[in-house]
C-alpha atoms as a PDB file:
ATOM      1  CA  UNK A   1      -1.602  -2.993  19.558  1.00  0.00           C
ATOM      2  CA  UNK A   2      -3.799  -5.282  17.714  1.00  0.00           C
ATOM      3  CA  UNK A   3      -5.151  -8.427  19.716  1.00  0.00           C
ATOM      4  CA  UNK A   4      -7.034 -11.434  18.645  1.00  0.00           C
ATOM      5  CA  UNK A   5     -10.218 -10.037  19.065  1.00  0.00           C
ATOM      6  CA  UNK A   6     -12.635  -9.874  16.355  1.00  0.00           C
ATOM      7  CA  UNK A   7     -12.510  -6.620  14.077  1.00  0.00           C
ATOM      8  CA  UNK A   8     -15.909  -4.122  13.582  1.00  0.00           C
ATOM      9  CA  UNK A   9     -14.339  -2.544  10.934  1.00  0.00           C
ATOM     10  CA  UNK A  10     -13.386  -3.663   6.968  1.00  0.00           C
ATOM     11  CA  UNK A  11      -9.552  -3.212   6.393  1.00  0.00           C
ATOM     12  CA  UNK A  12      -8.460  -3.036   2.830  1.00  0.00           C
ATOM     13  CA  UNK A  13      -4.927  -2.017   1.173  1.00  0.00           C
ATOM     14  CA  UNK A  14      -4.330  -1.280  -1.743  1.00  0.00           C
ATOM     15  CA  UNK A  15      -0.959  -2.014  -3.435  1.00  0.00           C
ATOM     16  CA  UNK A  16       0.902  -1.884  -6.859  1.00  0.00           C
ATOM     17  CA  UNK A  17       4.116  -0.538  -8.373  1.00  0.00           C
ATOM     18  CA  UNK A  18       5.049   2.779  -8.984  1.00  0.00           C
ATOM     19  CA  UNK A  19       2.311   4.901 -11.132  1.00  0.00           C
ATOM     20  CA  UNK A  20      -0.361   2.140 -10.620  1.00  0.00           C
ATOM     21  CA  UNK A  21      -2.992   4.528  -9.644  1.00  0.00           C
ATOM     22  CA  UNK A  22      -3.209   3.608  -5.934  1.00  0.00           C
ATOM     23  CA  UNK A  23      -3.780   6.772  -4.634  1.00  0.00           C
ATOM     24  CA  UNK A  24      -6.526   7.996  -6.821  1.00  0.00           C
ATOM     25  CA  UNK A  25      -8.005   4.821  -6.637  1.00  0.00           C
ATOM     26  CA  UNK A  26      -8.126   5.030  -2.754  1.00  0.00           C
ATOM     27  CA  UNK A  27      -9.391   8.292  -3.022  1.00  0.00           C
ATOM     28  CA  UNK A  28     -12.499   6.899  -5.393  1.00  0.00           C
ATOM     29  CA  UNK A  29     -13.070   3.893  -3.605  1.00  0.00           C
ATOM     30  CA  UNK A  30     -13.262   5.909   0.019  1.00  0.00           C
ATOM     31  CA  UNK A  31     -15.737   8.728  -1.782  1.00  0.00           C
ATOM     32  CA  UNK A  32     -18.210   6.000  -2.951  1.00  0.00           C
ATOM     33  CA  UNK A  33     -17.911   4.191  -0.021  1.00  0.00           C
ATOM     34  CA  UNK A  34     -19.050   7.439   2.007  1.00  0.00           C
ATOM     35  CA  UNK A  35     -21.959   7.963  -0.420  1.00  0.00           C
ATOM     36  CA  UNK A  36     -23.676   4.641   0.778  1.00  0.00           C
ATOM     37  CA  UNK A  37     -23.189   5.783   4.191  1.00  0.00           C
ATOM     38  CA  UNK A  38     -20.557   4.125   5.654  1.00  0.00           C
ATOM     39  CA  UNK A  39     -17.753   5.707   7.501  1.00  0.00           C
ATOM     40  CA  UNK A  40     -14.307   5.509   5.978  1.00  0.00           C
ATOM     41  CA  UNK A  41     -10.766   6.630   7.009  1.00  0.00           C
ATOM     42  CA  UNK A  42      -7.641   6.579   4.233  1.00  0.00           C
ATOM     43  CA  UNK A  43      -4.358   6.673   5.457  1.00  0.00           C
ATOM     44  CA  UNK A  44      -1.359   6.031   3.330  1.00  0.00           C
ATOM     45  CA  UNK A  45       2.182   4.706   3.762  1.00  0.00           C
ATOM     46  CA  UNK A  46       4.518   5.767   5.395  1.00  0.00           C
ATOM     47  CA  UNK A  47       2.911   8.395   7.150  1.00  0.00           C
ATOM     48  CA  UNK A  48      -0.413   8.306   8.354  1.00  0.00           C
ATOM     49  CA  UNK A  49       0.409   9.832  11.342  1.00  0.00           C
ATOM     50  CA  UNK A  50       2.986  12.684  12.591  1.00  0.00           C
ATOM     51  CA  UNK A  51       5.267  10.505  13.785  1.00  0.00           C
ATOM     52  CA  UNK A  52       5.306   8.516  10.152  1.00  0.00           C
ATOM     53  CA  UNK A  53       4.846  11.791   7.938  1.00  0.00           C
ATOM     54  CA  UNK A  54       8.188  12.777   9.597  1.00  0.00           C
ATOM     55  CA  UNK A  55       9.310   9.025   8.772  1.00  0.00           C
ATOM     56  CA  UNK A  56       8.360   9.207   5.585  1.00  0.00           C
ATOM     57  CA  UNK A  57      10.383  12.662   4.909  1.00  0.00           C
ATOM     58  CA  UNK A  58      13.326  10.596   5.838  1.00  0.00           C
ATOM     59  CA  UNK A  59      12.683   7.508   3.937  1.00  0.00           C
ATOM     60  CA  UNK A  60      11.510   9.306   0.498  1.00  0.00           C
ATOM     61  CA  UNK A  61      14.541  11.905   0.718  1.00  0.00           C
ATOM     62  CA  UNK A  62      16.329  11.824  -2.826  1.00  0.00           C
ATOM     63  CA  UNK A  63      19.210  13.221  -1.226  1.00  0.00           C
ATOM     64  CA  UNK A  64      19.538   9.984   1.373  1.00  0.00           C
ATOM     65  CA  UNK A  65      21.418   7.543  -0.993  1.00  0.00           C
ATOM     66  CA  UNK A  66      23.893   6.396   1.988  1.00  0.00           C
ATOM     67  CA  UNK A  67      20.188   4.645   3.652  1.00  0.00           C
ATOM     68  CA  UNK A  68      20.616   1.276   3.997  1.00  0.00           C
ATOM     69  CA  UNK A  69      18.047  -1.907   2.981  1.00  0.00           C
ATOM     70  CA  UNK A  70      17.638  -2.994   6.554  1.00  0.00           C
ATOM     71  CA  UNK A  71      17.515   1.263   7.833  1.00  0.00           C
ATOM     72  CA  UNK A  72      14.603   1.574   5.757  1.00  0.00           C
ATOM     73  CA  UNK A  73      12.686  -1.707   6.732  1.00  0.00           C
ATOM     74  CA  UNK A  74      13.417  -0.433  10.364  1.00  0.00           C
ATOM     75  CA  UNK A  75      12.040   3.439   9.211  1.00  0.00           C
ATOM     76  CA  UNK A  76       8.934   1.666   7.593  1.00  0.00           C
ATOM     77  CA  UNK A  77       8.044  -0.681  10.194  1.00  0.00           C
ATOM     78  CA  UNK A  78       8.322   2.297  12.724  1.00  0.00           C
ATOM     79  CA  UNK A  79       6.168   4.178  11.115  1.00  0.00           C
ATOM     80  CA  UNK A  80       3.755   1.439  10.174  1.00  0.00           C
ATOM     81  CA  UNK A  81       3.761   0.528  14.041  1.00  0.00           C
ATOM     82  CA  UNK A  82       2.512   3.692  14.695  1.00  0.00           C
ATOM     83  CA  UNK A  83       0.225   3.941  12.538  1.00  0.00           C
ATOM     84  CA  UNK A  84      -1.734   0.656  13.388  1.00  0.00           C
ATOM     85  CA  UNK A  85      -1.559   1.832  17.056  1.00  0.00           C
ATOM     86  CA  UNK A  86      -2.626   5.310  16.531  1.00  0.00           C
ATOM     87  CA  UNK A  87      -5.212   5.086  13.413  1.00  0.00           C
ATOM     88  CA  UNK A  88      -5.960   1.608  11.783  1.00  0.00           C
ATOM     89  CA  UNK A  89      -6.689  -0.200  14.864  1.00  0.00           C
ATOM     90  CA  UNK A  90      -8.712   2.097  16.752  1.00  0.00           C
ATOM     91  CA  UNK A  91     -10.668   3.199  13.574  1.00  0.00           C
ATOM     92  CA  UNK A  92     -11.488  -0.822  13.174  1.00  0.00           C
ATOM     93  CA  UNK A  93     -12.631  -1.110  16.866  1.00  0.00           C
ATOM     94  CA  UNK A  94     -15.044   1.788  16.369  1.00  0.00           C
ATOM     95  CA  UNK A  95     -16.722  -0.250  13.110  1.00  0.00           C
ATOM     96  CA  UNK A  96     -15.236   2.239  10.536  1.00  0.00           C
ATOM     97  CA  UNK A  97     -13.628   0.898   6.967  1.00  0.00           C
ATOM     98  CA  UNK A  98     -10.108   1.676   6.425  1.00  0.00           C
ATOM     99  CA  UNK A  99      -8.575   2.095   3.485  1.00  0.00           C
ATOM    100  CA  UNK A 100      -4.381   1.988   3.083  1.00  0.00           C
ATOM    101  CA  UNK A 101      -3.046   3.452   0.299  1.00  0.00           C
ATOM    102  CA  UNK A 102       0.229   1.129   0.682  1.00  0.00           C
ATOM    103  CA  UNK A 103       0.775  -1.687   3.803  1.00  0.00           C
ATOM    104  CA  UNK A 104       3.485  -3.872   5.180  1.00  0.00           C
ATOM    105  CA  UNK A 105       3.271  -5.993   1.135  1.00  0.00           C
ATOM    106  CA  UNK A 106       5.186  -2.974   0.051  1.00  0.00           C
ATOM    107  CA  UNK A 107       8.108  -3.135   2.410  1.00  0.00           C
ATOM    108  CA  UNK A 108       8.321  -7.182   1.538  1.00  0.00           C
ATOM    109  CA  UNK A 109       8.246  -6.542  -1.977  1.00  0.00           C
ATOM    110  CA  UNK A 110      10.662  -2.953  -2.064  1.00  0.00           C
ATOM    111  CA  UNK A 111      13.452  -3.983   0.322  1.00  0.00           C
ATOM    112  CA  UNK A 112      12.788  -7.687   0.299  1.00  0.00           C
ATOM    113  CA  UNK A 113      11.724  -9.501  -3.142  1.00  0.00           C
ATOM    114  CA  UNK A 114      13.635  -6.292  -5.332  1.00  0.00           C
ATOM    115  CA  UNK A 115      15.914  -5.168  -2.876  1.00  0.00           C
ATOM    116  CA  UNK A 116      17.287  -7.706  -1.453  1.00  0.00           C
ATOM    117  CA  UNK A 117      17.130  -8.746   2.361  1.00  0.00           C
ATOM    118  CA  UNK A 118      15.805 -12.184   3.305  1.00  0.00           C
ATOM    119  CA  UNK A 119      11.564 -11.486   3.067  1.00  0.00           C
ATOM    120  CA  UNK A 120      10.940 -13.979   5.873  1.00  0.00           C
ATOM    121  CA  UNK A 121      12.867 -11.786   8.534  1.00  0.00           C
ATOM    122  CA  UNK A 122      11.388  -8.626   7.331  1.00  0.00           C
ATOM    123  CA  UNK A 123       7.842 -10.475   7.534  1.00  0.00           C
ATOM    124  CA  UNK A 124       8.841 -11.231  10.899  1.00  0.00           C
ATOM    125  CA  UNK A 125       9.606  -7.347  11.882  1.00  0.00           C
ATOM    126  CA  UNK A 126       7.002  -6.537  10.498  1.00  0.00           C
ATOM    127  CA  UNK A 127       4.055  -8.813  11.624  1.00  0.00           C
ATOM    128  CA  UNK A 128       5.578  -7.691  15.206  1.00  0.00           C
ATOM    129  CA  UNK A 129       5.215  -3.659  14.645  1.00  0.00           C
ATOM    130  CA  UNK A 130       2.005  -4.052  13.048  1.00  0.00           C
ATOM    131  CA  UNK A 131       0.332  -6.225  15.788  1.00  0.00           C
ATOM    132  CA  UNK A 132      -0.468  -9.193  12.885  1.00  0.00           C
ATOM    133  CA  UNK A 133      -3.249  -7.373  11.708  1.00  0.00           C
ATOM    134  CA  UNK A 134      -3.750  -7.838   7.671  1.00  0.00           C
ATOM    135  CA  UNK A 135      -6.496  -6.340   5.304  1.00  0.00           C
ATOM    136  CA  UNK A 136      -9.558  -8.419   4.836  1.00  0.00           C
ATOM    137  CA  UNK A 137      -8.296  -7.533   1.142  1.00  0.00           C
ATOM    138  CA  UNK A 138      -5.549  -6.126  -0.482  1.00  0.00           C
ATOM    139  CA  UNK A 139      -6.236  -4.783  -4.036  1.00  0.00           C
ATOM    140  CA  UNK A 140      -3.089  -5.092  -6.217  1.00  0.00           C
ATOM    141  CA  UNK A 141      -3.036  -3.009  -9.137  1.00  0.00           C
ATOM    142  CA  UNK A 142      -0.684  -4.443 -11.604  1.00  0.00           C
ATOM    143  CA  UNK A 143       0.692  -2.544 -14.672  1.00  0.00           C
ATOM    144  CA  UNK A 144       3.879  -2.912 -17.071  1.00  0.00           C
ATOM    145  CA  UNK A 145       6.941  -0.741 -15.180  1.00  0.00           C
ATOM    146  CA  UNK A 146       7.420   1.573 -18.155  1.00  0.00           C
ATOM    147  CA  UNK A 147       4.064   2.639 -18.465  1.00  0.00           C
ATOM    148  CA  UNK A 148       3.463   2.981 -15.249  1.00  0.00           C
ATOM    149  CA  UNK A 149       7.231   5.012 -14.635  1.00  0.00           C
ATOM    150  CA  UNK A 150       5.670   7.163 -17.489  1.00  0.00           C
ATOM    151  CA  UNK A 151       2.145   7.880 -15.643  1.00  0.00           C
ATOM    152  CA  UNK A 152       4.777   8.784 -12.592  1.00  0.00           C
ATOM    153  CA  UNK A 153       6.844  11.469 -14.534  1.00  0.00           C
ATOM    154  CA  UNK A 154       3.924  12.882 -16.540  1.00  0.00           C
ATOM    155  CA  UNK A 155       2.561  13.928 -13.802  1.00  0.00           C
ATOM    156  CA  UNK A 156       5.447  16.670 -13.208  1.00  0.00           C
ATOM    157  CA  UNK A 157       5.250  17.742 -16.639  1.00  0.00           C
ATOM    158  CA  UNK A 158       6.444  21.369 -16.124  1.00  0.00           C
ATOM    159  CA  UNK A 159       8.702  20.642 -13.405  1.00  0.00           C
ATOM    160  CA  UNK A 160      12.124  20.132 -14.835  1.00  0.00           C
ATOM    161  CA  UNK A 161      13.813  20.124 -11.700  1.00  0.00           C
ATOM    162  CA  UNK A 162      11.681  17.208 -10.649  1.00  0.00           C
ATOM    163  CA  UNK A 163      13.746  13.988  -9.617  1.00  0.00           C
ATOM    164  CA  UNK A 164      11.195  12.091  -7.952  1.00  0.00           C
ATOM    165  CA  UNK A 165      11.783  10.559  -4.329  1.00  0.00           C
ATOM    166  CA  UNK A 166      14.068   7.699  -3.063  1.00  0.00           C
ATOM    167  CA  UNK A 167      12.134   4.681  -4.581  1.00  0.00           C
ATOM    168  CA  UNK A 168      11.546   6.004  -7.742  1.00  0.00           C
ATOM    169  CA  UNK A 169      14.557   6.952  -8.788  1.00  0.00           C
ATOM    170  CA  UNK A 170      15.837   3.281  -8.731  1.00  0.00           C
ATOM    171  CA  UNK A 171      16.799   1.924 -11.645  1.00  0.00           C
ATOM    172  CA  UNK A 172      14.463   0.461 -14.354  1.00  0.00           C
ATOM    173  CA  UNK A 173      15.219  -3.780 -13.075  1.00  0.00           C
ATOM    174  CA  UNK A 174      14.768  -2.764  -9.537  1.00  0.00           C
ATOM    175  CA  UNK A 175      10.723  -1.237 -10.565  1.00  0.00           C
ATOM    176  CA  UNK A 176      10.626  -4.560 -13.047  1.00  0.00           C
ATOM    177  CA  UNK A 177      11.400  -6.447  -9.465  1.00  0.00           C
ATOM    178  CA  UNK A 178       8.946  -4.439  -7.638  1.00  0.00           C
ATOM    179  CA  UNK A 179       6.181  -5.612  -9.869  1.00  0.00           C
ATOM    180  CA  UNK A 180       7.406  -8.864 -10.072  1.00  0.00           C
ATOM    181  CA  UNK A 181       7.462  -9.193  -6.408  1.00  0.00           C
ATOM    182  CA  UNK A 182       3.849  -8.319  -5.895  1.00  0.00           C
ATOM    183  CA  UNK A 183       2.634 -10.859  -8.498  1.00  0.00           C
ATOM    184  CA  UNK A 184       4.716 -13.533  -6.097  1.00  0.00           C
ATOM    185  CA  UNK A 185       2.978 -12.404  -3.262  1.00  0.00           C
ATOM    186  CA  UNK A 186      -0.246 -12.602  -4.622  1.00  0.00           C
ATOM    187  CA  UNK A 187      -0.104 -15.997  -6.582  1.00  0.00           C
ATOM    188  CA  UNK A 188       0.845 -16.978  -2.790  1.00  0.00           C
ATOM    189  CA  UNK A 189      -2.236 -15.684  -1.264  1.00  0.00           C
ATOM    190  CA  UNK A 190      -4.919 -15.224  -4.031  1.00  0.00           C
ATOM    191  CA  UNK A 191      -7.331 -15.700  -0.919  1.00  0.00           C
ATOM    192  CA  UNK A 192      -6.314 -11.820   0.351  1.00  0.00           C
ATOM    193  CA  UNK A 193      -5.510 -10.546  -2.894  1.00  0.00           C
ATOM    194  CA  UNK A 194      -7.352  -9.335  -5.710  1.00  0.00           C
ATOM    195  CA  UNK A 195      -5.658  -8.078  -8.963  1.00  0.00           C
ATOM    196  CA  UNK A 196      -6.552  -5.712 -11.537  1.00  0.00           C
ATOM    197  CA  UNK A 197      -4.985  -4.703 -14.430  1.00  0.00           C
ATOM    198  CA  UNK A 198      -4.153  -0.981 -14.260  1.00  0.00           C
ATOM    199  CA  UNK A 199      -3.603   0.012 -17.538  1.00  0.00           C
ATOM    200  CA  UNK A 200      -6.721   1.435 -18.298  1.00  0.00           C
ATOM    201  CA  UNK A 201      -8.880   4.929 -17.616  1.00  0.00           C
ATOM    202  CA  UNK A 202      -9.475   5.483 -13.917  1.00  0.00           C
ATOM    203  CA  UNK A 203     -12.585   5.346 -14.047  1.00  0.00           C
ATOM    204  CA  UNK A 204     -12.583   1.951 -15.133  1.00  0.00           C
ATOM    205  CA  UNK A 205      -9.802   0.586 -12.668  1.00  0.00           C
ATOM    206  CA  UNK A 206     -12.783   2.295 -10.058  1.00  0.00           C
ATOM    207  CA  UNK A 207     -15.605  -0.299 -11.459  1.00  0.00           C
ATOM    208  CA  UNK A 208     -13.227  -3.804 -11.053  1.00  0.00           C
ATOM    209  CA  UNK A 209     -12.391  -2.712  -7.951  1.00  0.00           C
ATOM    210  CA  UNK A 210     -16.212  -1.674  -6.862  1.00  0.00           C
ATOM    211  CA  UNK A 211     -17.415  -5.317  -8.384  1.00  0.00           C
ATOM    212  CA  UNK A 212     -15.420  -6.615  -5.669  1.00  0.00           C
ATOM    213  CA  UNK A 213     -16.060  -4.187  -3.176  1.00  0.00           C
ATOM    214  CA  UNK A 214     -19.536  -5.136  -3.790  1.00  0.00           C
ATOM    215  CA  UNK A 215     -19.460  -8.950  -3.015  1.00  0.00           C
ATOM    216  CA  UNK A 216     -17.761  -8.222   0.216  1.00  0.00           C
ATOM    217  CA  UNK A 217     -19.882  -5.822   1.438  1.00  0.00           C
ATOM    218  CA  UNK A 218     -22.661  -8.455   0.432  1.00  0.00           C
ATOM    219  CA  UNK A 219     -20.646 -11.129   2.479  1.00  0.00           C
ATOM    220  CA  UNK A 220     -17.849 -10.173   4.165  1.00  0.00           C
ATOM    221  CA  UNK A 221     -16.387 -13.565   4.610  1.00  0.00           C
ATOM    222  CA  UNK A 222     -15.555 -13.553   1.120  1.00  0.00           C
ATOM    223  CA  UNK A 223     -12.961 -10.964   1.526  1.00  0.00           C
END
C-alpha cells in the first residue's frame, strides 16, 4: 500500500453522475495523452482488477436489491483496495499517469451524501483501503440528472429488455442527490477539483478538460 513517499506518476479521476461522459472522456484524455508521449494506464471503478471486476459483478447486479448501504461501501472499498495495491500505485512508482474513470468521491457521494450512511466513517474506510492516496486532480463533470439519465438510456436504444445496473435504477431524487453530492464535495476542495459542465458535444467536454490538463503538465504543482 501507498506510503508517504513522493509519487513519479500524475493521478487524475474523473467523476460525475450518471451519463456525464466519464468514460469517453477518460478514454480521450488517455489517447491524447499517449500522442505526446507519455505513458498512461485507465482503470475504472469498481474493477480494475480481477478481483474488483468480480466485485463489481456483485455490486452492479440489478437483481441484488436485498444489498445493503454499508455491504456495498465494504464491496467498493475492497475492490478499490485492490486496485491501488495491484495497479494505481505501482503504475505511479514507475512514473506512468493514471487515469480513474470513478475513485473513492463516488462511494462518499453514492452511499454517503445520497444514500445515506454517515460520509465521515465511510471516508475513514476508505482512506484506510486505499492507502490515503488522492488524485493530483479529480475532474468532475457536472450535468442536470435528467439529461444525463437520458444520455444513459439512449445508449440502449434497441434493447428493450435493458434495465440498467444497481445504481441506475434508483430513483430520480436519489441521481438529483448524487449530483448534488459531488458539487458539496467539490465546493469543499476546489483545490483537487475541477468542474466542467457536461452538457455539451464530447468533443468539447475533451478541450476544458485538455486546458487544464495543459497547465498541469506545464506545472504540476498546480494540480
Amino acid at each position: 500500500m501507498p506510503k508517504k513517499e513522493r509519487k513519479k506518476g500524475l493521478f487524475l479521476s474523473i467523476e460525475g453522475p450518471d451519463g456525464a461522459g466519464k468514460t469517453t472522456q477518460a478514454r480521450m484524455l488517455k489517447e491524447r495523452l499517449e500522442k505526446m508521449g507519455l505513458p498512461v494506464v485507465l482503470t475504472r471503478e469498481p474493477g480494475g482488477t480481477p478481483i474488483g471486476e468480480e466485485i463489481r459483478k456483485i455490486l452492479l447486479n440489478p437483481d441484488f436489491r436485498e444489498m445493503t448501504v454499508p455491504c456495498e461501501i465494504l464491496l467498493y472499498s475492497a475492490a478499490r483496495a485492490q486496485l491501488v495495491s495491484e495497479c494505481i500505485y505501482p503504475s505511479l512508482q514507475k512514473g506512468i499517469t493514471v487515469i480513474s474513470d470513478r475513485y473513492l468521491d463516488s462511494t462518499i457521494v453514492y452511499q454517503g451524501l445520497a444514500g445515506g450512511e454517515k460520509p465521515e466513517i465511510i471516508e475513514m474506510i476508505n482512506m484506510w483501503a486505499a492507502g490515503r492516496l488522492l488524485p493530483e486532480i479529480t475532474f468532475l463533470l457536472d450535468i442536470d440528472v435528467e439529461t444525463g439519465l437520458r444520455r444513459l438510456r439512449g445508449k440502449y436504444t434497441g434493447a428493450p429488455d435493458w434495465r440498467g445496473d444497481r445504481m441506475e435504477q434508483k430513483e430520480l431524487e436519489f441521481h438529483r442527490k448524487v449530483r448534488q453530492g459531488f458539487l458539496q464535495l467539490a465546493s469543499r476542495d476546489s483545490e483537487r477539483f475541477f468542474v466542467i459542465q457536461a452538457g455539451d458535444r464530447p468533443e468539447s467536454v475533451h478541450e476544458k478538460i485538455w486546458e487544464k490538463m495543459q497547465e498541469i503538465l506545464r506545472d504540476p504543482a498546480k494540480g
